[in-house]
Protein backbone atom coordinates (compact mmCIF):
# COMPACT_ATOMS: atom_id res chain seq x y z
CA UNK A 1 90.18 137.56 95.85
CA UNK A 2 89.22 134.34 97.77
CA UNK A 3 89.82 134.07 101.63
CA UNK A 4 92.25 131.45 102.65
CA UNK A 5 92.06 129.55 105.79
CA UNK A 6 94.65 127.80 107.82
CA UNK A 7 95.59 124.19 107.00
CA UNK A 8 93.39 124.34 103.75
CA UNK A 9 95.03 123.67 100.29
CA UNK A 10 95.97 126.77 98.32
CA UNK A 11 95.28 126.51 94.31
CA UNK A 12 96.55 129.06 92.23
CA UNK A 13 95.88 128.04 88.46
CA UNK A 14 97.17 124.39 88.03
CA UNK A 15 99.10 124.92 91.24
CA UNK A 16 97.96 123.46 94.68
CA UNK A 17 100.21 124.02 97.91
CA UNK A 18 99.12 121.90 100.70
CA UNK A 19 99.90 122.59 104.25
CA UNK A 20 101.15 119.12 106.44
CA UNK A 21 100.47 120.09 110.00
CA UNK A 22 101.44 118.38 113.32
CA UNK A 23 98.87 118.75 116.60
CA UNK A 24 100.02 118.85 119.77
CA UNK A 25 97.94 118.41 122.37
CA UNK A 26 98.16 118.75 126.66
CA UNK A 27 95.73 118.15 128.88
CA UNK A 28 97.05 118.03 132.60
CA UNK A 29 95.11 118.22 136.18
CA UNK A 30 96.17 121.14 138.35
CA UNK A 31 94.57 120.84 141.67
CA UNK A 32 90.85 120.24 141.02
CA UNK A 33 90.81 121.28 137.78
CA UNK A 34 91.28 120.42 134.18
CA UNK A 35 93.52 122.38 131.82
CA UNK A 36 94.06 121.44 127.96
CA UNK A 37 96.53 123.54 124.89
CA UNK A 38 96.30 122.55 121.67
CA UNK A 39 98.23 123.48 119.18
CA UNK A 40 99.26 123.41 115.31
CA UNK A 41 102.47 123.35 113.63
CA UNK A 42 103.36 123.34 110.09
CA UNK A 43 106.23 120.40 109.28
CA UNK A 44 105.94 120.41 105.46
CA UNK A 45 103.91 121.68 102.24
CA UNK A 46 103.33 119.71 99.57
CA UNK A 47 103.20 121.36 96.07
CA UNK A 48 101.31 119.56 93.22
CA UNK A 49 101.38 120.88 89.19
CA UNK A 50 100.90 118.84 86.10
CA UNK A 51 104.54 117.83 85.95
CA UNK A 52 104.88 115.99 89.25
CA UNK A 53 104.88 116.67 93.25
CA UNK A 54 107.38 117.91 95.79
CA UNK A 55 107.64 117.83 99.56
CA UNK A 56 109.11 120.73 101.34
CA UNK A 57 110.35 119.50 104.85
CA UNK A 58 109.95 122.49 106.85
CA UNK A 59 111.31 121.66 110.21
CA UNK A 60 114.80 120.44 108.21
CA UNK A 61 115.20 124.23 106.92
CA UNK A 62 117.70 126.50 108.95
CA UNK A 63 117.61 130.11 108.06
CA UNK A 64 119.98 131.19 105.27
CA UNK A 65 122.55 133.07 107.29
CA UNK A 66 125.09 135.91 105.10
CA UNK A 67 124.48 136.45 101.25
């Protein structure tokens, strides 16, 4: 079994999903000193096989709420 790492492209058989990521990044001055966050969010996945490509916007999904 391979290892998969964050933000990297996932290809299973003809089948890649690929992460789209936003970075946020803050970097403020408190007092005399420095102080940076960065962070990474996923917004979509794109999913590629012979027969075409699809987006998946993933900050327009709401949880499925009920059956």
């Amino acid at each position: 079994m391979s290892r998969t790492q964050p933000g990297q492209p996932v290809v299973i058989g003809n089948l890649v999903i690929e992460p789209v990521e936003r970075t946020f990044i803050d970097v403020r001055r408190i007092g005399d000193s420095i102080v940076g966050v960065a962070q990474k969010a996923p917004v979509a996945v794109v999913i590629r096989t012979p027969s075409g490509t699809w987006t998946v916007d993933l900050e327009g999904l709401a949880p499925a709420i009920g059956p």
